[in-house]
N, C-alpha and C. Protein backbone atom coordinates (compact mmCIF):
# COMPACT_ATOMS: atom_id res chain seq x y z
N UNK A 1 -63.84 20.46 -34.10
CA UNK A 1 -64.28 19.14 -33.76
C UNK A 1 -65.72 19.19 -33.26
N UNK A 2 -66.67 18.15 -33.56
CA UNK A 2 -67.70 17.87 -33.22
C UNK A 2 -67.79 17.31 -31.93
N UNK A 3 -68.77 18.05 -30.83
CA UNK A 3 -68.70 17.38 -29.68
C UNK A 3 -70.00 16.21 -29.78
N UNK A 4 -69.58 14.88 -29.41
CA UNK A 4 -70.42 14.26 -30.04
C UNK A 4 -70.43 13.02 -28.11
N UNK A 5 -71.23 13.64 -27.85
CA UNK A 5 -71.84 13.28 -26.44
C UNK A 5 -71.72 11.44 -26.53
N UNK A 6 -72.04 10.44 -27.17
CA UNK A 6 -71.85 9.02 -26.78
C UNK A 6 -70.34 9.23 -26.91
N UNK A 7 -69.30 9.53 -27.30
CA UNK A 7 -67.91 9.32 -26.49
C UNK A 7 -67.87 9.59 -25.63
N UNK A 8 -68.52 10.85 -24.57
CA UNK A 8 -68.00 11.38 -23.30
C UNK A 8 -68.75 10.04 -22.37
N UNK A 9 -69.92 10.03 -22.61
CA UNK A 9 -70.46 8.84 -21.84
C UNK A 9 -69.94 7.55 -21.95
N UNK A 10 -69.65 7.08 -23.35
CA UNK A 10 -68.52 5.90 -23.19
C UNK A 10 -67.57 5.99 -21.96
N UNK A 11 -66.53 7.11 -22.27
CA UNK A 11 -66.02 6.93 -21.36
C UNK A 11 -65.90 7.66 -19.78
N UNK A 12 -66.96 8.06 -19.47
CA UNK A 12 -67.50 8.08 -17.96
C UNK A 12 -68.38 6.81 -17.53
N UNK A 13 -68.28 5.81 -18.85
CA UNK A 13 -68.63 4.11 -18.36
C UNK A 13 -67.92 3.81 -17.71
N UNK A 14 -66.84 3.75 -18.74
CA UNK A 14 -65.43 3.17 -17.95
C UNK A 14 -64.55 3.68 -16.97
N UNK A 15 -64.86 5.21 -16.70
CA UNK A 15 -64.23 5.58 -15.25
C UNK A 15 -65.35 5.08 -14.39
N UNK A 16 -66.29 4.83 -14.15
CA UNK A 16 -67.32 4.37 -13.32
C UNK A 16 -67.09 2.39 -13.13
N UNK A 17 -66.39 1.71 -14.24
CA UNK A 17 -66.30 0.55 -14.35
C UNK A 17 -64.91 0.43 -13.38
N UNK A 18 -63.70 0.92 -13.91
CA UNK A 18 -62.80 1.52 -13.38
C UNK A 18 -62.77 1.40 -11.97
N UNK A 19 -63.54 2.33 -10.95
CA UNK A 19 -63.79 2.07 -9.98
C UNK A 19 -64.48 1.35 -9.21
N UNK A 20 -65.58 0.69 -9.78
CA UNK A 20 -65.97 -0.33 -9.46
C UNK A 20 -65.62 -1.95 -9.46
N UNK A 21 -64.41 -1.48 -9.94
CA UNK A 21 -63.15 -2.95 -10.18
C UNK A 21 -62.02 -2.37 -10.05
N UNK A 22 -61.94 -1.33 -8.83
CA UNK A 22 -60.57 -1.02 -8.08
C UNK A 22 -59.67 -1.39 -9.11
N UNK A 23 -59.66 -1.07 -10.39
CA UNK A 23 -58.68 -1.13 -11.41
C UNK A 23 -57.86 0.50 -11.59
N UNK A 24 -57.17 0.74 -10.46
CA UNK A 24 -56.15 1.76 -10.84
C UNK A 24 -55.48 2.08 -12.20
N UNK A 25 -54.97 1.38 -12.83
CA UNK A 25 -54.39 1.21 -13.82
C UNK A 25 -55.89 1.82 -15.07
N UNK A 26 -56.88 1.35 -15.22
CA UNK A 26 -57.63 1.74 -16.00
C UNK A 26 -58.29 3.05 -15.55
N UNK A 27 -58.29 3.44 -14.33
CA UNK A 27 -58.44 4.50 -13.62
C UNK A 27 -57.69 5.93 -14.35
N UNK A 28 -56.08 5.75 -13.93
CA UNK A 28 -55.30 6.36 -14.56
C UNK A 28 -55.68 7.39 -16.02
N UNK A 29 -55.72 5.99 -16.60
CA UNK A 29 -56.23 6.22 -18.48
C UNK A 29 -56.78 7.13 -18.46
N UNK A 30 -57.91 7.78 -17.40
CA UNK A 30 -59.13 8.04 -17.97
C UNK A 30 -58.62 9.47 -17.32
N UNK A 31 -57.45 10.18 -16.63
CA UNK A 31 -57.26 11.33 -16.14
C UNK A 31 -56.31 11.80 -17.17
N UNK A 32 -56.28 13.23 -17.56
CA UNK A 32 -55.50 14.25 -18.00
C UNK A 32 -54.30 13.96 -17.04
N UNK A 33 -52.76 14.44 -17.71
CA UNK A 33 -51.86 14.23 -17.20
C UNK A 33 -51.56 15.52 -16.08
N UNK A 34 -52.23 16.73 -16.29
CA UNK A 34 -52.60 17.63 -15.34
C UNK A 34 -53.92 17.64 -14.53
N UNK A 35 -54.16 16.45 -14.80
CA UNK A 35 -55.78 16.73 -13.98
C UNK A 35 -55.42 17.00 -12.82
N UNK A 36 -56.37 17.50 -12.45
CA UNK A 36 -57.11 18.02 -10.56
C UNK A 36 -58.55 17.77 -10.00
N UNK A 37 -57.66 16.87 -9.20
CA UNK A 37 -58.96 16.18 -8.42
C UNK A 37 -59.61 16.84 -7.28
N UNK A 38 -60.75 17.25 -6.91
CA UNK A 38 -61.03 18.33 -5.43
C UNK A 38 -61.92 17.08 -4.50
N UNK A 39 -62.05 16.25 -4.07
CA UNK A 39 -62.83 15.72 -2.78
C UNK A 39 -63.41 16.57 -1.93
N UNK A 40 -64.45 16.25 -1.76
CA UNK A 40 -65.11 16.96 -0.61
C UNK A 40 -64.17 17.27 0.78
N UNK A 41 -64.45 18.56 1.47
CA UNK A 41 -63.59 18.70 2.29
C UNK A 41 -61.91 18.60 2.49
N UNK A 42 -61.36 18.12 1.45
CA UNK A 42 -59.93 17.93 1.35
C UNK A 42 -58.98 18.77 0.47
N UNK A 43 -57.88 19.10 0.62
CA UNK A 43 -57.43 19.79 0.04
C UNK A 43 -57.40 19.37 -1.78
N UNK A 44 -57.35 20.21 -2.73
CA UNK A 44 -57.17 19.30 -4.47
C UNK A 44 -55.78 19.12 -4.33
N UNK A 45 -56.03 17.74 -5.14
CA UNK A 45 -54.97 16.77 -5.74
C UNK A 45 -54.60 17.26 -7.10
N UNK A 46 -53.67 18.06 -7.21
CA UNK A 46 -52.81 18.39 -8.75
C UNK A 46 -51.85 17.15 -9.26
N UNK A 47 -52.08 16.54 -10.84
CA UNK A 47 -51.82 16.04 -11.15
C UNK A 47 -52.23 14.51 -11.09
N UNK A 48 -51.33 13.62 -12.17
CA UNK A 48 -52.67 12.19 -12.16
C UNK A 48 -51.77 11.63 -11.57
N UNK A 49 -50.41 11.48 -11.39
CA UNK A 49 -49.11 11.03 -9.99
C UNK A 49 -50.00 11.21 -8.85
N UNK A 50 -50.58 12.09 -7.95
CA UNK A 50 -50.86 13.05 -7.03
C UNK A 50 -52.29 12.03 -6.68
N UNK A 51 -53.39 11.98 -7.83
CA UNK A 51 -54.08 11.23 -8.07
C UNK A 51 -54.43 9.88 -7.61
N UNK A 52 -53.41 9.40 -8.15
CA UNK A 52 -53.53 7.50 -8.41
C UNK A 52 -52.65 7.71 -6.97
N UNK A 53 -51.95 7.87 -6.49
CA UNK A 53 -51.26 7.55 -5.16
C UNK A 53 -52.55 7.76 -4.00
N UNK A 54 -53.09 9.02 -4.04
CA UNK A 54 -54.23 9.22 -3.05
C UNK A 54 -55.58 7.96 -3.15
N UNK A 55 -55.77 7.90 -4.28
CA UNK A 55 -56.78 6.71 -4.49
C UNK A 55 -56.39 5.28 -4.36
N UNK A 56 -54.62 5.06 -4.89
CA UNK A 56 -54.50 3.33 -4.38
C UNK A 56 -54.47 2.76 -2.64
N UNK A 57 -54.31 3.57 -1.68
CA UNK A 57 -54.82 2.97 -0.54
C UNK A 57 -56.70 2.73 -0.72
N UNK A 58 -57.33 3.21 -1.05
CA UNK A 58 -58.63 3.38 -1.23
C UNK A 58 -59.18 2.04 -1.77
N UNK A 59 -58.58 2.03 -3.47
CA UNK A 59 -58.97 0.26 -3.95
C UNK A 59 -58.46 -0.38 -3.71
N UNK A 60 -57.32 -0.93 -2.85
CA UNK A 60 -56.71 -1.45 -2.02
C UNK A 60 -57.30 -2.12 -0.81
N UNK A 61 -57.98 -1.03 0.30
CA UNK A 61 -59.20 -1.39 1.18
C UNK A 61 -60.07 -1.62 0.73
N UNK A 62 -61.14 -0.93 -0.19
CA UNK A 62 -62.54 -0.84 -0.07
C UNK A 62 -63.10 -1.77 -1.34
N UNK A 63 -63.98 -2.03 -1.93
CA UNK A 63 -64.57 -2.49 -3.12
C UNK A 63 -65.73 -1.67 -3.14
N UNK A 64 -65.65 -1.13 -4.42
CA UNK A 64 -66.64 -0.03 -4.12
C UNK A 64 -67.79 -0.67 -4.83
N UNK A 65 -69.09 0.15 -4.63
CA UNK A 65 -70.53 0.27 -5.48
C UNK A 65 -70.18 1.48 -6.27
N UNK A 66 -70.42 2.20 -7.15
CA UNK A 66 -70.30 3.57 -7.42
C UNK A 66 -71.41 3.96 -8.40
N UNK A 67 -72.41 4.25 -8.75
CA UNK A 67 -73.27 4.62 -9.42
C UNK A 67 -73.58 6.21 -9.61
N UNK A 68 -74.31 6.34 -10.82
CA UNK A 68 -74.46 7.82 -11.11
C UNK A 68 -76.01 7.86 -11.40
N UNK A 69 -76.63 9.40 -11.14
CA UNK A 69 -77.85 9.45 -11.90
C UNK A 69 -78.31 10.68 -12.17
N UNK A 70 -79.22 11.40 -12.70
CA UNK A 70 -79.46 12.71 -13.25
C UNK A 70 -78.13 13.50 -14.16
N UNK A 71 -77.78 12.60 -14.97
CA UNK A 71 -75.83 13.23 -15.92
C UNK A 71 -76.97 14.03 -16.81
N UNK A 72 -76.24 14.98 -16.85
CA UNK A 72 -76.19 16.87 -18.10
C UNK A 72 -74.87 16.74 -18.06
N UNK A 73 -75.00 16.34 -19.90
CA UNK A 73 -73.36 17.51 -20.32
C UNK A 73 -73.52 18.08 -20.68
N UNK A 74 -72.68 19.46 -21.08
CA UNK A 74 -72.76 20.29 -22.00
C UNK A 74 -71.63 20.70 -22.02
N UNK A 75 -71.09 20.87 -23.78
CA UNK A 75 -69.74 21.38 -24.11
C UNK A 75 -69.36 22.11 -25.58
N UNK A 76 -68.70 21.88 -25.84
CA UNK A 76 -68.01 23.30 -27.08
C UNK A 76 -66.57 22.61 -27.34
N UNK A 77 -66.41 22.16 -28.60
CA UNK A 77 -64.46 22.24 -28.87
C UNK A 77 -63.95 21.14 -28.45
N UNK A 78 -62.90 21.06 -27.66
CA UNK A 78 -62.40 20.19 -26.95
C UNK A 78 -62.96 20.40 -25.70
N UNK A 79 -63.89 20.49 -24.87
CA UNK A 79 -64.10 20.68 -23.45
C UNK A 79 -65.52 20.29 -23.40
N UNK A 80 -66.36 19.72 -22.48
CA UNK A 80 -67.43 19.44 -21.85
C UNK A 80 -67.28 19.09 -20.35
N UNK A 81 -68.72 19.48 -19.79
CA UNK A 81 -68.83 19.91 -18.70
C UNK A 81 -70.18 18.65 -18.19
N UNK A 82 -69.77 17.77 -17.34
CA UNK A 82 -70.90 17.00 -16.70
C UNK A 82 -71.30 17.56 -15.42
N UNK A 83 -72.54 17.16 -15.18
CA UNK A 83 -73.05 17.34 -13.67
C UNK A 83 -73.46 15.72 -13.64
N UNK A 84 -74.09 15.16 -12.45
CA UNK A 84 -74.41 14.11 -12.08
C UNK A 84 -74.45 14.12 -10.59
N UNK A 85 -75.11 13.39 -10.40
CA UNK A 85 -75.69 13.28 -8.50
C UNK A 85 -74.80 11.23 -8.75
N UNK A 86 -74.31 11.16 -7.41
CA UNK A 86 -73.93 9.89 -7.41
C UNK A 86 -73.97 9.29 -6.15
N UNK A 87 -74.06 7.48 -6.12
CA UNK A 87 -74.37 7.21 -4.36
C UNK A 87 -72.62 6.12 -4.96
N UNK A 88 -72.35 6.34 -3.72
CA UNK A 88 -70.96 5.47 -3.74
C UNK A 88 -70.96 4.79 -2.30
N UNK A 89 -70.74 3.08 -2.30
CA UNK A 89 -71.39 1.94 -0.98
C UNK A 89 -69.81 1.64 -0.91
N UNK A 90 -69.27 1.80 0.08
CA UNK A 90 -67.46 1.40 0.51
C UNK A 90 -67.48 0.02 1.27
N UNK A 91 -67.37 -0.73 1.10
CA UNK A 91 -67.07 -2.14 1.41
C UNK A 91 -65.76 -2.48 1.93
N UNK A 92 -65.69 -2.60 3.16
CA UNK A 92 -63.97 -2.96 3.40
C UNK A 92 -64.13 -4.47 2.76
N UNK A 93 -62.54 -4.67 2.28
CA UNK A 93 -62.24 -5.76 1.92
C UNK A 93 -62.43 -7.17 3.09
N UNK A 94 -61.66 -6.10 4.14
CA UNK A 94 -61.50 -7.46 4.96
C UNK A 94 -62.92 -7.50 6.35
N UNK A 95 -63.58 -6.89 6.16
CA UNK A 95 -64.64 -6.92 6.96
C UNK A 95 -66.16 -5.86 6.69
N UNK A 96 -66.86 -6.44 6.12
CA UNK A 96 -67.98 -6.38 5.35
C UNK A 96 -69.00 -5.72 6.32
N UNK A 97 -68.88 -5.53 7.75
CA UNK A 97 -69.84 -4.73 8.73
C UNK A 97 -69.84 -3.48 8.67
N UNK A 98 -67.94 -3.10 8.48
CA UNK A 98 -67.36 -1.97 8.36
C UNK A 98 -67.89 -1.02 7.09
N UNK A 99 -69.14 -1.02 6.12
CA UNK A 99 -69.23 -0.72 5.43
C UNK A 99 -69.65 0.47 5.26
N UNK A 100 -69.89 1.58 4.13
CA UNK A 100 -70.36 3.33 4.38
C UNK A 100 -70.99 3.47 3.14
N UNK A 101 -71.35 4.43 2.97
CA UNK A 101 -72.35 5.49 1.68
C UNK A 101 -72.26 6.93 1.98
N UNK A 102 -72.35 6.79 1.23
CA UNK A 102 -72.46 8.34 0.79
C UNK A 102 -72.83 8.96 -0.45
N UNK A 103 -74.01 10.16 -0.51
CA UNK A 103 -74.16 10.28 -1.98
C UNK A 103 -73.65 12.08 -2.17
N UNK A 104 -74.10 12.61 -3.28
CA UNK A 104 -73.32 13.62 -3.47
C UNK A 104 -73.43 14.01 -5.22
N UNK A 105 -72.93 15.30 -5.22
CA UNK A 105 -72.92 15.66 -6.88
C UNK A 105 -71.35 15.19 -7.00
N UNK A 106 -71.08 15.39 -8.73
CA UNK A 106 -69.80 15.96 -8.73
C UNK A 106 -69.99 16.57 -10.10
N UNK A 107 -68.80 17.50 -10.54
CA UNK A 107 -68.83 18.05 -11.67
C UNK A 107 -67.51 17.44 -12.12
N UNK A 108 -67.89 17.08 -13.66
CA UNK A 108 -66.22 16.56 -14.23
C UNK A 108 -66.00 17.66 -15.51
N UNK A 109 -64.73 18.38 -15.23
CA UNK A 109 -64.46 18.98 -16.65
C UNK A 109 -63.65 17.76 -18.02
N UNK A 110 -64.40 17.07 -18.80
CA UNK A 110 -63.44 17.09 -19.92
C UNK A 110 -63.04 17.20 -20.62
N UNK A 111 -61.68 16.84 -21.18
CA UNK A 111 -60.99 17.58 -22.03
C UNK A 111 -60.51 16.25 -23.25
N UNK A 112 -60.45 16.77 -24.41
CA UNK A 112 -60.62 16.32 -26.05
C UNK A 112 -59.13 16.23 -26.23
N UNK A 113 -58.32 15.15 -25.73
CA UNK A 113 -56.92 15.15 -25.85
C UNK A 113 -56.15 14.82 -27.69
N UNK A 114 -55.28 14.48 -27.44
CA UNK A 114 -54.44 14.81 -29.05
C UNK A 114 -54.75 13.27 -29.23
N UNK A 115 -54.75 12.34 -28.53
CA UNK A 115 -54.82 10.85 -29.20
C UNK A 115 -56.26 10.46 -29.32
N UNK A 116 -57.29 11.31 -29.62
CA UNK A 116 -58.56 11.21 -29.41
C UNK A 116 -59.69 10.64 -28.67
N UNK A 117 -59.06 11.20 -27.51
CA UNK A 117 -59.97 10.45 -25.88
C UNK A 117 -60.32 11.89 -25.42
N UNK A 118 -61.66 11.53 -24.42
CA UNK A 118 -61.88 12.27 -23.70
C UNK A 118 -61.29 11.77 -22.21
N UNK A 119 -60.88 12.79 -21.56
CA UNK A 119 -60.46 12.40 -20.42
C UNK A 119 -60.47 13.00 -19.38
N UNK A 120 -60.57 13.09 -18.52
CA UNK A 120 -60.79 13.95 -16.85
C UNK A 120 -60.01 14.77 -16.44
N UNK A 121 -60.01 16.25 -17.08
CA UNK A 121 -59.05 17.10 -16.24
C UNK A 121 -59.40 18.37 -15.25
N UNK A 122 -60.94 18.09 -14.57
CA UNK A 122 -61.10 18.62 -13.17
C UNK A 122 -62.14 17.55 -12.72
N UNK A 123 -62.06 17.06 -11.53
CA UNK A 123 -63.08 16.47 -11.01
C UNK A 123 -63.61 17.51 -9.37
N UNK A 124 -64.66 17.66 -9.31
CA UNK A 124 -65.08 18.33 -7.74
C UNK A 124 -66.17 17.69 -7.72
N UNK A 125 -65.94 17.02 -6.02
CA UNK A 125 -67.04 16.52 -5.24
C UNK A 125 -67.67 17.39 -4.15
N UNK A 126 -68.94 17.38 -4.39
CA UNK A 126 -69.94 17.73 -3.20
C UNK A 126 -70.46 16.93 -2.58
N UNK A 127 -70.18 15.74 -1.86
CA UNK A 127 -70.68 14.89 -1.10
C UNK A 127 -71.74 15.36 -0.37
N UNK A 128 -72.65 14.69 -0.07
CA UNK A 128 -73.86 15.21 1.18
C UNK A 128 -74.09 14.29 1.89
N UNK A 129 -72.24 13.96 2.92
CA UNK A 129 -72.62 12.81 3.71
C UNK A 129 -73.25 12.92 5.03
């Protein structure tokens, strides 16, 4: 297979859209059914069950900003490898003073699944809050 870079960015649109419209459900889509998620400082999240449970209190409270900038992929086969620096603005729902930032790298491994998506099966954050 040809790794052909406007699909991976298509869809690191839509995990970026995704979260920026606390849409769990489209969230989901976009993880490997083994993915592993690492957050800064926190233990990794195995699996996209493991996943979407840790993140729905999250779009639940917050409305996020989430933006990316400086993205390098590079990949081979079924697999590519992003870098990106990102600032993410947390908005509580119910009180707008309460608000945070934080920016940070992350690296996403993805992976070239059988129904022909790319999809998220490592995410690690380096926050530099």
């Amino acid at each position: 297979m040809k790794l052909e870079l406007k699909k991976i960015r298509e869809q690191r649109d839509r995990w970026i859209d995704a979260v920026n419209k606390n849409d769990i459900d489209a969230m989901q889509n976009i993880l490997t059914e083994d993915a592993v998620w690492i957050p800064a400082g926190l233990p990794a999240l195995s699996g996209k069950k493991s996943i979407v449970e840790w993140m729905g209190p999250f779009f639940e409270t917050y409305n996020y900003e989430f933006s990316i900038t400086d993205m390098h992929i590079k990949g081979a086969g079924d697999w590519a490898v992003e870098q990106s620096s990102f600032t993410s603005n947390l908005i509580p729902k119910d009180d707008e003073d309460g608000s945070s930032s934080h920016k940070g790298k992350y690296i996403i491994i993805w992976r070239w699944e059988k129904d022909n998506q790319w999809r998220i099966e490592r995410y690690l954050d380096d926050s530099a809050e």
